[in-house]
Protein backbone atom coordinates (compact mmCIF):
# COMPACT_ATOMS: atom_id res chain seq x y z
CA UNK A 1 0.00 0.00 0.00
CA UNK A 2 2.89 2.37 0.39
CA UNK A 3 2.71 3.09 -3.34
CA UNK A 4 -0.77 4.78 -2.68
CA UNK A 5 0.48 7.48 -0.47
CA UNK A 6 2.60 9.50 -2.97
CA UNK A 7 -0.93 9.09 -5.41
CA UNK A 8 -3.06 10.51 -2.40
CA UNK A 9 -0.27 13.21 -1.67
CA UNK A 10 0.08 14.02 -5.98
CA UNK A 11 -4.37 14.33 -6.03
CA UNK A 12 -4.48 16.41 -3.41
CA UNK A 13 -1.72 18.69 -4.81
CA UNK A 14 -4.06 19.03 -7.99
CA UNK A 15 -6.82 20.05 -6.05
CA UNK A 16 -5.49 22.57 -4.25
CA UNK A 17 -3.97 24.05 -7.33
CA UNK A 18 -7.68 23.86 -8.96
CA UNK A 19 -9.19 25.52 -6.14
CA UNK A 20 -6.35 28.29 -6.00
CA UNK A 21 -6.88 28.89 -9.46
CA UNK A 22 -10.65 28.75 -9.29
CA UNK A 23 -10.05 31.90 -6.70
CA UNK A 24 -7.73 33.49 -8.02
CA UNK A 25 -9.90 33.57 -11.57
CA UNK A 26 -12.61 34.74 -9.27
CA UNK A 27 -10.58 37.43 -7.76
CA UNK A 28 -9.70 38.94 -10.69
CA UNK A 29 -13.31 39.22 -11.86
CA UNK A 30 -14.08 41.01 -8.94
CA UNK A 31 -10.65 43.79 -9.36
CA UNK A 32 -11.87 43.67 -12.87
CA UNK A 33 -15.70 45.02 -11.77
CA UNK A 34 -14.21 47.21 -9.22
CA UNK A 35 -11.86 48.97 -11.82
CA UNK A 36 -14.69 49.12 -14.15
CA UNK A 37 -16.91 50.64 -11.80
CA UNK A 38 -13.88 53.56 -10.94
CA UNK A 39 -13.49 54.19 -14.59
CA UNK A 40 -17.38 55.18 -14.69
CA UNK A 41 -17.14 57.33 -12.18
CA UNK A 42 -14.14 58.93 -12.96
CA UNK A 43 -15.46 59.15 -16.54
CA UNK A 44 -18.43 60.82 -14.98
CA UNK A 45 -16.52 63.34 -13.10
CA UNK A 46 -14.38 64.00 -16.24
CA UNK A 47 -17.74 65.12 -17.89
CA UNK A 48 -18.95 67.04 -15.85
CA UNK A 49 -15.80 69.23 -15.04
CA UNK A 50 -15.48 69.33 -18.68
CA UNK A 51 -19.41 70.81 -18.71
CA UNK A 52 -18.31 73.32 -15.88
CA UNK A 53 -15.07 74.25 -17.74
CA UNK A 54 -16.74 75.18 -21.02
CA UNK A 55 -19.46 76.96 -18.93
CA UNK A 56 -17.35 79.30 -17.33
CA UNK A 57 -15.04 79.67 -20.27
CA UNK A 58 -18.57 80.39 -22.06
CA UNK A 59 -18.94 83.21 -19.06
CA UNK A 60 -15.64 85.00 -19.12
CA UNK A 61 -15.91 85.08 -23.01
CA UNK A 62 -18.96 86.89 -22.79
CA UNK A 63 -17.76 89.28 -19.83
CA UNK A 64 -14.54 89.78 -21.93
CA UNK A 65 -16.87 90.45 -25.01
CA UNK A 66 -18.99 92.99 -22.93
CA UNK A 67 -15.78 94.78 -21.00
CA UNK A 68 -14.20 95.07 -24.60
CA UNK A 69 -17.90 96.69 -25.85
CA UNK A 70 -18.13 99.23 -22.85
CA UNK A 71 -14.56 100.28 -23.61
CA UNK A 72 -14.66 100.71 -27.20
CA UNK A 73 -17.76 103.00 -26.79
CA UNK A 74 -16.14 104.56 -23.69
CA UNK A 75 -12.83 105.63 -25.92
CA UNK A 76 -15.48 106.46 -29.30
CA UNK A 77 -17.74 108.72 -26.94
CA UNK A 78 -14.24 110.57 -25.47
CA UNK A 79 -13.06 110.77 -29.10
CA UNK A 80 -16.57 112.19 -30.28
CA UNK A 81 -16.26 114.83 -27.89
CA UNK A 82 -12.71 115.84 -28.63
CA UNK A 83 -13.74 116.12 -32.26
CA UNK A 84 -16.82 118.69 -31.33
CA UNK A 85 -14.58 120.57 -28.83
CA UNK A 86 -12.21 120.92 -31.63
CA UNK A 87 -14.68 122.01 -34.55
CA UNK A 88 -16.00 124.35 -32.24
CA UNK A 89 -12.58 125.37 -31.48
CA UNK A 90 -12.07 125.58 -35.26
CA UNK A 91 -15.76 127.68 -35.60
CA UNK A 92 -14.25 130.36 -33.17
CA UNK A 93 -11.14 130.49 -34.66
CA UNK A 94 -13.09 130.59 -37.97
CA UNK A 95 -14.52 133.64 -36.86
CA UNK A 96 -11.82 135.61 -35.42
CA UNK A 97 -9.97 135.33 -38.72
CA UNK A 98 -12.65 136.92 -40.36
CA UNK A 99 -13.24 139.99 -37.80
CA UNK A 100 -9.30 140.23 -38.32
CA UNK A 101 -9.51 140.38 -41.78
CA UNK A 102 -12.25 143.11 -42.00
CA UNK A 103 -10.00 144.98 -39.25
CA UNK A 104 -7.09 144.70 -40.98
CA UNK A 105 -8.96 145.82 -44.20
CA UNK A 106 -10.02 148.92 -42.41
CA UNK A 107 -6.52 149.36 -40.90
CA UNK A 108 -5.17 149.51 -44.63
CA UNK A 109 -7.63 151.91 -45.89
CA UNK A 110 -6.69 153.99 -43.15
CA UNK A 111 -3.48 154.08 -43.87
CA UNK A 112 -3.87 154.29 -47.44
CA UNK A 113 -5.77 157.49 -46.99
CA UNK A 114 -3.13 158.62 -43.90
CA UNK A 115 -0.66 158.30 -46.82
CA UNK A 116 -2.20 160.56 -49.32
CA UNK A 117 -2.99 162.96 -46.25
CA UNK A 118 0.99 162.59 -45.88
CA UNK A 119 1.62 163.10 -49.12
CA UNK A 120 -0.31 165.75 -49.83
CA UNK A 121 0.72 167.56 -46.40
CA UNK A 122 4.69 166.92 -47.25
CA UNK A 123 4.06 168.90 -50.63
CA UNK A 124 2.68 171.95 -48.71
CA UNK A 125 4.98 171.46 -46.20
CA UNK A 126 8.08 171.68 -49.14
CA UNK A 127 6.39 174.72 -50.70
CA UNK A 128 5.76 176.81 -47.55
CA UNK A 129 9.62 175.99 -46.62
CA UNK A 130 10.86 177.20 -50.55
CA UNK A 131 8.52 180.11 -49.32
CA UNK A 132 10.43 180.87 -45.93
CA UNK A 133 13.77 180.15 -47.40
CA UNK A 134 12.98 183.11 -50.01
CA UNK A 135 11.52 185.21 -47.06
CA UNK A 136 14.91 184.74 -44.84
CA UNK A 137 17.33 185.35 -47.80
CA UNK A 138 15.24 188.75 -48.69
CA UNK A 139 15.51 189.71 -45.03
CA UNK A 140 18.89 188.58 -44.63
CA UNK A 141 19.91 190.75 -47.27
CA UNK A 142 17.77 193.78 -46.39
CA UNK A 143 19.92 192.80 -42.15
CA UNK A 144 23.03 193.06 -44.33
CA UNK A 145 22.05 196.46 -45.94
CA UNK A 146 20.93 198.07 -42.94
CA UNK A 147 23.75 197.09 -40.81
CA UNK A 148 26.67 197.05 -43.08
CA UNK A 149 27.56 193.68 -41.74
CA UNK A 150 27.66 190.12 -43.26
CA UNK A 151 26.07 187.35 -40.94
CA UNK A 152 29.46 185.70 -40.22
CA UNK A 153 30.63 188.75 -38.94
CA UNK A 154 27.06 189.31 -37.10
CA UNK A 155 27.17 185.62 -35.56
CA UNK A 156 31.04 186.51 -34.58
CA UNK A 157 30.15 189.65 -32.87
CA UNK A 158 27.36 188.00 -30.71
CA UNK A 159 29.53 185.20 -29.85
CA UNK A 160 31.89 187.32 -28.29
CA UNK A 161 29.38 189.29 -26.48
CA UNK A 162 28.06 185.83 -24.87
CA UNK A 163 31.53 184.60 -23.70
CA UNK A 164 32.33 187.92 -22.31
CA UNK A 165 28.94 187.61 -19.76
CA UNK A 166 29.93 184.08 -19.09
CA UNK A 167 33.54 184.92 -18.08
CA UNK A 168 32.25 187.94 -15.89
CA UNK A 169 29.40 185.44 -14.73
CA UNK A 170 31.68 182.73 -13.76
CA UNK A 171 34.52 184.98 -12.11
CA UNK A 172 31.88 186.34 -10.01
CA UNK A 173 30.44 183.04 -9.24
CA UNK A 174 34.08 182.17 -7.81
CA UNK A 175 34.51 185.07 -5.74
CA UNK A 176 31.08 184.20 -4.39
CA UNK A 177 32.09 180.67 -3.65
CA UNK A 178 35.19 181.39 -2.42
CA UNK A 179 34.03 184.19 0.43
CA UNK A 180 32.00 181.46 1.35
CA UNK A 181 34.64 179.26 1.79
CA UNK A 182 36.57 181.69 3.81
CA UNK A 183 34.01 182.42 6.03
CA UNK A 184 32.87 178.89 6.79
CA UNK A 185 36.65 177.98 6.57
CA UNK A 186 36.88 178.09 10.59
CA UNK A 187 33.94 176.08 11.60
CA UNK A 188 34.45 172.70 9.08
CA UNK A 189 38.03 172.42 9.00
CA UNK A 190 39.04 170.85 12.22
CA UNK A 191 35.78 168.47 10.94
CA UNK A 192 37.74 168.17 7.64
CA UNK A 193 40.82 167.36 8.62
CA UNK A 194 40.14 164.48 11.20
CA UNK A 195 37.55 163.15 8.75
CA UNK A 196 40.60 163.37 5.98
CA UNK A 197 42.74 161.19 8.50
CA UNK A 198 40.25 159.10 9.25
CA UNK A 199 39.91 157.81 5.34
CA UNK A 200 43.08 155.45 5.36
CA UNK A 201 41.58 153.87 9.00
CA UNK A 202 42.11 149.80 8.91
CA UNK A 203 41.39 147.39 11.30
CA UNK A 204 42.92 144.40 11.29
CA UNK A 205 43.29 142.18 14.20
CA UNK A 206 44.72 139.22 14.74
CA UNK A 207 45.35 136.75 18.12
CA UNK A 208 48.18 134.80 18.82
CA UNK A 209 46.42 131.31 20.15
CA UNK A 210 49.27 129.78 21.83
CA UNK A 211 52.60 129.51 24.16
CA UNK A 212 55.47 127.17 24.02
CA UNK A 213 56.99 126.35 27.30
CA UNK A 214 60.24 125.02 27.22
CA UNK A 215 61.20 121.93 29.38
CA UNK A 216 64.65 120.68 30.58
CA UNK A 217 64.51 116.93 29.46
CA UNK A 218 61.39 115.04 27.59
CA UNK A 219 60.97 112.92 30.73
CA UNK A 220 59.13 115.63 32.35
CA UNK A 221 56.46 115.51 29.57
CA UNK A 222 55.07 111.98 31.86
CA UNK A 223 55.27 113.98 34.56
CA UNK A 224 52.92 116.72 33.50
CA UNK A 225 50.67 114.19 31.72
CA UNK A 226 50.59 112.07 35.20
CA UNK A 227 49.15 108.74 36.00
CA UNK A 228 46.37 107.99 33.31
CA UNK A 229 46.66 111.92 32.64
CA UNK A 230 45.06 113.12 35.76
CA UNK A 231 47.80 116.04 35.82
CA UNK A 232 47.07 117.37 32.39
CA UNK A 233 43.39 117.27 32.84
CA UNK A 234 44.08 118.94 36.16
CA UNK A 235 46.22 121.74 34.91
CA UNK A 236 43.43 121.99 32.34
CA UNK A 237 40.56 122.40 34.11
CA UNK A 238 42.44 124.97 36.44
CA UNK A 239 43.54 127.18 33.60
CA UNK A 240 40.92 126.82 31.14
CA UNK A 241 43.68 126.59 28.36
CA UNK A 242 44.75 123.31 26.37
CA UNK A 243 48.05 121.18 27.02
CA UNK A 244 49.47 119.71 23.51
CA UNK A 245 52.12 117.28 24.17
CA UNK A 246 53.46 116.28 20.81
CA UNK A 247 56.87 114.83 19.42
CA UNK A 248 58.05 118.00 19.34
CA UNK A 249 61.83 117.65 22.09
CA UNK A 250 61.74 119.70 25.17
CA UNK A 251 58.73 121.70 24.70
CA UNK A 252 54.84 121.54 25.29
CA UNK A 253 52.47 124.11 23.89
CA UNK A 254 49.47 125.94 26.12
CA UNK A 255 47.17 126.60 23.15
CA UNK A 256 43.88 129.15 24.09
CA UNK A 257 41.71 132.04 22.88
CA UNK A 258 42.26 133.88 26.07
CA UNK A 259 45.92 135.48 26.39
CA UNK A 260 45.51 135.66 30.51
CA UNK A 261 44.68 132.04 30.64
CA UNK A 262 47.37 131.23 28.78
CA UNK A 263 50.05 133.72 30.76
CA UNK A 264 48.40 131.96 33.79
CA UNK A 265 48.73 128.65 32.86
CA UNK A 266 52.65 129.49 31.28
CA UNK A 267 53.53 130.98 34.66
CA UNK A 268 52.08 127.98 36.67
CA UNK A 269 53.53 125.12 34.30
CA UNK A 270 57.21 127.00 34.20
CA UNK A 271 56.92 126.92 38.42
CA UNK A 272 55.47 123.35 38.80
CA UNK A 273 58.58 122.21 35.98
CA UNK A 274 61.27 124.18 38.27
CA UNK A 275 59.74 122.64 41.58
CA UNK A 276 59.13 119.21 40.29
CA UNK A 277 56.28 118.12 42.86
CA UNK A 278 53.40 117.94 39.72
CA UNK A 279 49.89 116.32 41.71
CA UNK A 280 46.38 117.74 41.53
CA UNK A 281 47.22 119.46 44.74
CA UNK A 282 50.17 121.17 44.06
CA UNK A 283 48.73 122.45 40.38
CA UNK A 284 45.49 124.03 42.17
CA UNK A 285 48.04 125.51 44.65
CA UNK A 286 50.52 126.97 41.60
CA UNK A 287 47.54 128.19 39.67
CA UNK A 288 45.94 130.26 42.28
CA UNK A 289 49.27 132.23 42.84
CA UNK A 290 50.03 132.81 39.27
CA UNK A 291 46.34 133.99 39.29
CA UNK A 292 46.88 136.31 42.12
CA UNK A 293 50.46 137.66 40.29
CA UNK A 294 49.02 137.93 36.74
CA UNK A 295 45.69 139.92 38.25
CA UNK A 296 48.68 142.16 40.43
CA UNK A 297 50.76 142.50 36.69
CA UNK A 298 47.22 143.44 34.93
CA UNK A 299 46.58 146.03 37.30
CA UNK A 300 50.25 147.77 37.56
CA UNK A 301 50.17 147.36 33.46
CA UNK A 302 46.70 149.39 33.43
CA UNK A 303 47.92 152.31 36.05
CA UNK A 304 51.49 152.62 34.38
CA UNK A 305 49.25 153.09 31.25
CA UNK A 306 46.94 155.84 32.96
CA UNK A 307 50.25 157.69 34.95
CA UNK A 308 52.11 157.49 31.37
CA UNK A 309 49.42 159.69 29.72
CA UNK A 310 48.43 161.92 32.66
CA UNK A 311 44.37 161.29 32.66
CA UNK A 312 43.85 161.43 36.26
CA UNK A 313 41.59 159.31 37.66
CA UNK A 314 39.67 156.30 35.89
CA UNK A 315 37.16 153.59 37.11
CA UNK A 316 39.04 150.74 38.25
CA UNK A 317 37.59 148.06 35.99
CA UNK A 318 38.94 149.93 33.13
CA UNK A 319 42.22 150.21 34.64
CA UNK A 320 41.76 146.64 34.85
CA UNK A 321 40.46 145.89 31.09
CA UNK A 322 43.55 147.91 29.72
CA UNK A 323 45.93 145.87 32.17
CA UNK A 324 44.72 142.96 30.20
CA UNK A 325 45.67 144.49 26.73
CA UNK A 326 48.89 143.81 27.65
CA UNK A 327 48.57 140.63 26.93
CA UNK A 328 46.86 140.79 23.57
CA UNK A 329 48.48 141.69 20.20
CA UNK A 330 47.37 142.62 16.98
CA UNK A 331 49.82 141.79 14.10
CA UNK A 332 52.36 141.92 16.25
CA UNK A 333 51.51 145.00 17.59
CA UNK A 334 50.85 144.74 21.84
CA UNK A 335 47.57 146.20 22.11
CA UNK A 336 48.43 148.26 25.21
CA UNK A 337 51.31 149.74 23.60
CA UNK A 338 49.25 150.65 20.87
CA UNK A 339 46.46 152.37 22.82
CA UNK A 340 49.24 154.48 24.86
CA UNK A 341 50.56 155.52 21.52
CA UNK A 342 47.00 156.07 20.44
CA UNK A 343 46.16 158.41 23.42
CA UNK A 344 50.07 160.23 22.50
CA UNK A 345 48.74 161.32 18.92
CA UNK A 346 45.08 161.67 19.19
CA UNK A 347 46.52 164.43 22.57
CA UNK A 348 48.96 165.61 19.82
CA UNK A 349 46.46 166.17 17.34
CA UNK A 350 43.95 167.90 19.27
CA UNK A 351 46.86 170.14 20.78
CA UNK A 352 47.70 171.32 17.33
CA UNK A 353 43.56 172.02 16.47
CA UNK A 354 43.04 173.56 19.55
CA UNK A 355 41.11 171.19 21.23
CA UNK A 356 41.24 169.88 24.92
CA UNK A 357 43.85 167.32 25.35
CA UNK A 358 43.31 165.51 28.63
CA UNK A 359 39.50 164.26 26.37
CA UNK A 360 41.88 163.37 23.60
CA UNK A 361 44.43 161.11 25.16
CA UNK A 362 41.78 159.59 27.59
CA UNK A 363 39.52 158.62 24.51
CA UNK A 364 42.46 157.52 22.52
CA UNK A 365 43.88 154.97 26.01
CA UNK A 366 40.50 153.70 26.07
CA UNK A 367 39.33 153.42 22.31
CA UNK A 368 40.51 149.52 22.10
CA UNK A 369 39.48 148.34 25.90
CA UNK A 370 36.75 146.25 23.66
CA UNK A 371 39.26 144.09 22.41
CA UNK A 372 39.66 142.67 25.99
CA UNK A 373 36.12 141.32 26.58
CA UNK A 374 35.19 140.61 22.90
CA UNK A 375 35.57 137.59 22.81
CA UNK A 376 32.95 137.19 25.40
CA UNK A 377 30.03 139.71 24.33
CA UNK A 378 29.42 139.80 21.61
CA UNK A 379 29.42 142.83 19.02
CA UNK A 380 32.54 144.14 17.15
CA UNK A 381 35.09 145.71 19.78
CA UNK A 382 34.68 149.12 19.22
CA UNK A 383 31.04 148.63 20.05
CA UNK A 384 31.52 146.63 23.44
CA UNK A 385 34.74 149.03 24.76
CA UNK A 386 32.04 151.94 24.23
CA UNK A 387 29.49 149.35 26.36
CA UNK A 388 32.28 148.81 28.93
CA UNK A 389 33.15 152.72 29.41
CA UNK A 390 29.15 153.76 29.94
CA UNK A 391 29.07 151.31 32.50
CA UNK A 392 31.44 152.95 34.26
CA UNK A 393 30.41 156.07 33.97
CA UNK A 394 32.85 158.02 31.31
CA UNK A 395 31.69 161.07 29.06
CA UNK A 396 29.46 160.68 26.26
CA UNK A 397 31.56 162.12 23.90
CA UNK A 398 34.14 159.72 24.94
CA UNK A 399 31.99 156.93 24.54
CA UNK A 400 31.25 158.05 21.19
CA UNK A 401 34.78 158.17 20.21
CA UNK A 402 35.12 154.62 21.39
CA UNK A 403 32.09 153.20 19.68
CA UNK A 404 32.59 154.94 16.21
CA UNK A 405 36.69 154.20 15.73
CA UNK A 406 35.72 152.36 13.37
CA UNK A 407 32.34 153.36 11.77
CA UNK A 408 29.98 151.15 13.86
CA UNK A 409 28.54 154.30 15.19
CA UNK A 410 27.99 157.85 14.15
CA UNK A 411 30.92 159.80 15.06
CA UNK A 412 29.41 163.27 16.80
CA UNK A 413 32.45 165.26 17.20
CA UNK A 414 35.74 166.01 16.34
CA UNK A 415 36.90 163.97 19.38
CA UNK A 416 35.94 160.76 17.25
CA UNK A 417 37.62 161.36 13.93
CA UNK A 418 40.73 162.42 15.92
CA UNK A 419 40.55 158.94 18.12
CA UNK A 420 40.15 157.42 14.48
CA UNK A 421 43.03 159.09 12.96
CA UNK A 422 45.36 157.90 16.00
CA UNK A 423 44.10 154.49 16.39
CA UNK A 424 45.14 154.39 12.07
CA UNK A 425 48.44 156.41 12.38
CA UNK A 426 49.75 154.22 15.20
CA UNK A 427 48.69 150.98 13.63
CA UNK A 428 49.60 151.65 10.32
CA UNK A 429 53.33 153.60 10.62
CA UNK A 430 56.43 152.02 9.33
CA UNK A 431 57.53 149.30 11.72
CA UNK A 432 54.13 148.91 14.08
CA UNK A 433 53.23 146.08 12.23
CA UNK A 434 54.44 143.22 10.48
CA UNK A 435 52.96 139.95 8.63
CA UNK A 436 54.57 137.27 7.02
CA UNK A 437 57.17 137.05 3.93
CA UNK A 438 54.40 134.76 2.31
CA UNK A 439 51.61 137.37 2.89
CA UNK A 440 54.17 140.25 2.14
CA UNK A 441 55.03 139.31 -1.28
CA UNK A 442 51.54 137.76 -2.51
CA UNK A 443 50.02 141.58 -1.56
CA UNK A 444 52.82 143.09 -3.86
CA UNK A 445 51.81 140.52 -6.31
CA UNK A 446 48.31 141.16 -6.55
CA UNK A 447 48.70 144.72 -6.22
CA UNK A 448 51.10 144.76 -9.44
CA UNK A 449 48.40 142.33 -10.96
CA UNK A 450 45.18 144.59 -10.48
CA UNK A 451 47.13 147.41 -12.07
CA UNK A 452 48.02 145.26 -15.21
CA UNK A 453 44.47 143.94 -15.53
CA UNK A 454 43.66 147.60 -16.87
CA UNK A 455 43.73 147.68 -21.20
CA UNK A 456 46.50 149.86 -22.12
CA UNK A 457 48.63 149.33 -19.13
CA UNK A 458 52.27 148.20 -20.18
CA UNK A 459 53.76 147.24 -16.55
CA UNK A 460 53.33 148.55 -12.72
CA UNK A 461 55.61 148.41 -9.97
CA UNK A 462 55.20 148.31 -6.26
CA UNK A 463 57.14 150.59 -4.36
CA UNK A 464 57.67 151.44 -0.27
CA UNK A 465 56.70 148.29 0.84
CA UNK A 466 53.66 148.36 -0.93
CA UNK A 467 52.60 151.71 0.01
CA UNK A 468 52.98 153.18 -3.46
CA UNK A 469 52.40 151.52 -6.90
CA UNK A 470 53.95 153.38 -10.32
CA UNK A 471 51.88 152.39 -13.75
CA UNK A 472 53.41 152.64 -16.90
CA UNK A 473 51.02 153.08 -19.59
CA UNK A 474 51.29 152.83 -23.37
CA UNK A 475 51.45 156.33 -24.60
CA UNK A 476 49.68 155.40 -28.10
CA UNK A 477 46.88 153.87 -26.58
CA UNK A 478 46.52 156.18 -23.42
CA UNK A 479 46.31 160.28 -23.48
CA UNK A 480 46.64 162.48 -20.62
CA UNK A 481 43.29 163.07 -19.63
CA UNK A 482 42.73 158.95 -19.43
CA UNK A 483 46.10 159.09 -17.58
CA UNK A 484 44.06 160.64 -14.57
CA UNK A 485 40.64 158.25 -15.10
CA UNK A 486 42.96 155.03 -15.43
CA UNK A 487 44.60 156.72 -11.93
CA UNK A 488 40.89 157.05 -10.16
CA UNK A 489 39.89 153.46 -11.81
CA UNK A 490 43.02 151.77 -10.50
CA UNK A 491 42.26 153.51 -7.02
CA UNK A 492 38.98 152.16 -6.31
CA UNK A 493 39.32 148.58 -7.75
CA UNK A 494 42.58 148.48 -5.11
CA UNK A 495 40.37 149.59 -2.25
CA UNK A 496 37.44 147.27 -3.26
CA UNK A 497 40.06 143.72 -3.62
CA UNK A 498 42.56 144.43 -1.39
CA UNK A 499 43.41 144.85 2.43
CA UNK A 500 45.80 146.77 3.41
CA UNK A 501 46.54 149.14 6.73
CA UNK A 502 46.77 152.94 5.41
CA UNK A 503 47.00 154.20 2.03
CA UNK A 504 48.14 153.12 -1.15
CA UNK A 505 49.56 155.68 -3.84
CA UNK A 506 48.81 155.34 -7.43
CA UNK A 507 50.92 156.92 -9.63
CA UNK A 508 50.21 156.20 -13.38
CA UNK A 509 53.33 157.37 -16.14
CA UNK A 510 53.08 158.09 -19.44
CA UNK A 511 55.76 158.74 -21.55
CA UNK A 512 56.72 159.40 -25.13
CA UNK A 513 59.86 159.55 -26.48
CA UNK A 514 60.87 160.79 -30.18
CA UNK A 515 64.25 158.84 -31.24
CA UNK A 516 66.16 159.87 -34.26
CA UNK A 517 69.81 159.19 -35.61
CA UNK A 518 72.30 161.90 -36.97
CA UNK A 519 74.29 159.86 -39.95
């Protein structure tokens, strides 16, 4: 019997395989439906978006269709109205043309018949004028008969006669003008001559900003800077001046506006160098005595100044404020100095016009006091010094002097051209001040080059330091009479470009010169 089992085993194998095939056929009948059934419905989705699709591409057609329709009558009704703004446009100017052309129809009859009035009057006109030339000839002659003179001799005759009357008119007319002149000769000219001085007044000022103080060794240059340069801000803030400590060997630099702060703070430095002890301490110390001994040198400057011109007595803050002129400088010039001098000539100057002195050199001291506080109030100097001397009570003619030394104010009196004419003589005589080679030779150079910017002009030179300029001109293109205009023109184009301290002279040279040889 064993030979059945491998025929049992080999039949049931076939079965199975039947029934897994029989399932597997059924299986895919069922996929098969179930894919059959999705087609449908996708296929039935497809339509119907397809439907919805055209429909609304059947919508925006006709929306684009009526949008399109609105615009094209939109743009034709714009367009229609252009075109009847424009023939109406065309109507108007239609009719204008034509009420110009019967205007300018009448306008040429008009002047067709103004012509033939012209005409006609210009024939008359010729006639009556043959008529009056005959008339003046016949009485001409009949002038000649009577008087036994031709008319040259007639119009010679009454030419003399008129020149004689203007001579005696005119020489009378000079001996009128100059008894006036003599008579009002006394009142204007001490008037006239300080207002003549006062033309070539310049002001020019200038401040020195710093002061080198010289050290023995560059190690003390840590010293004064200090620990994290607590000694330099100290010094500083105690002076109100600025330390520069540069590369430059043995020597720092106290730069400031203020000349006292900087005399303070070059007194105090040059003491804390020569003692050696430099601490916050010590520099407050230092400062406040050099304070106290600049303050003492300001006030002995101011009274030597008031002693030296013999003023008497004056308010103590201004001996004060001119103490501290000594300390300030303008171009060189010590300010202090130059108001002494100032007070010399202006006392000079009245001495010689007869005026009261004392006034004279106190207004003169005092005229430049401004230039000590300027730089705190503000206002040009001569404007704060005349603030500064009302405050303390000085005359009001002085104070006038003060304020108008340089044409801020009014001047109101002699007084204030003289203190004008002193403050410009001292500043601007040979030697009172000086400026650089640089500056020096580029004012000769544009003074030369103004005066050969004039046509005609063959060279200029500039003479006395600049204080005179000679022009050559061209003697075939410039006659005497232009000599004096180019002179004048050269003048004012100087005083309009330039700046200068006094007065310039223009002297312009013309030559000619008539060469032959002897053979």
């Amino acid at each position: 019997m064993w030979w059945a089992y491998p025929l049992v085993a080999l039949a049931a194998a076939g079965l199975s395989w039947v029934v897994a095939l029989a399932l597997h056929r059924k299986q895919q009948a069922m996929q098969a439906g179930e894919k059959r059934v999705e087609a449908e419905r996708l296929a039935e989705e497809a339509r119907r978006a397809a439907d919805e699709i055209r429909r609304k591409a059947e919508l925006d057609a006709k929306e684009h269709e009526l949008r399109v329709q609105a615009e094209f009558e939109q743009k034709t009704r714009i367009t229609r109205e252009e075109l009847q703004r424009l023939e109406e446009r065309l109507l108007k100017r239609e009719d204008n043309t034509e009420k110009k052309n019967e205007l300018l129809g009448q306008r040429e009859n008009d002047l067709t018949r103004r012509d033939k009035e012209t005409t006609r009057r210009d024939q008359l006109s010729a006639e009556r004028l043959k008529d009056a030339e005959k008339v003046v000839a016949e009485q001409r002659k009949k002038l000649e008969q009577v008087a036994a003179l031709t008319a040259d001799e007639a119009k010679k005759q009454v030419i003399e006669k008129i020149t004689d009357e203007a001579r005696r008119s005119a020489a009378r007319e000079v001996k009128r003008l100059e008894d006036e002149a003599k008579e009002e000769s006394e009142k204007s000219a001490r008037r006239i001559i300080g207002i003549a001085i006062q033309r070539y007044a310049g002001e020019h000022v200038a401040e020195r900003a710093v002061t080198t103080v010289h050290l023995p060794n560059d190690e003390m240059k840590g010293r004064i800077i200090g620990r994290e340069g607590r000694n330099i801000r100290a010094i500083e803030a105690a002076t109100g001046t600025e330390l520069v400590v540069d590369d430059t060997p043995e020597t720092v630099v106290v730069s400031g506006f203020d000349p006292v702060r900087r005399e303070i703070a070059r007194l105090a430095l040059e003491r804390l160098i020569a003692d050696g002890r430099i601490h916050p301490t010590r520099i407050e110390e230092v400062v406040a005595k050099a304070q106290e001994e600049v303050d003492k040198a300001i006030k002995d400057a101011g009274e030597r100044a008031v002693l030296e011109l013999g003023i008497g007595r004056i308010h103590p803050d201004l001996v004060r404020i001119l103490g501290q002129l000594k300390y300030r400088y303008s171009y060189a010039q010590n300010v202090l100095q130059h108001s002494i001098e100032a007070g010399f000539i202006a006392g000079l100057m009245a001495s010689e016009l007869g005026l009261p002195v004392k006034p004279a050199r106190r207004a003169g001291l005092l005229h430049d006091i401004g230039k000590a506080v300027s730089h705190e109030v503000e206002g040009s100097h001569a404007v704060v010094g005349a603030q500064m001397a009302k405050k303390c009570g000085e005359d009001p003619m002085i104070i006038n002097a003060i304020g108008s030394h340089h044409e801020d104010e009014q001047p109101e009196s002699v007084l204030a051209h003289l203190v004008a004419a002193a403050d410009a003589v001292s500043g601007a005589r040979p030697g009172a001040r000086r400026e650089t080679l640089e500056r020096y030779v580029k004012r000769l150079e544009d003074l030369e080059r103004i005066c050969v910017s004039f046509p005609g002009v063959d060279k200029s030179y500039a003479l006395q330091a600049g204080r005179e300029v000679r022009v050559m001109v061209k003697a075939d293109k410039i006659d005497d009479a232009e000599s004096s205009l180019l002179a004048t023109e050269i003048a004012k184009k100087i005083e309009t470009s330039l700046t200068y301290p006094g007065q310039i002279k223009v002297t312009v040279i013309r030559e000619t010169r008539a060469v032959q040889f002897a053979k």
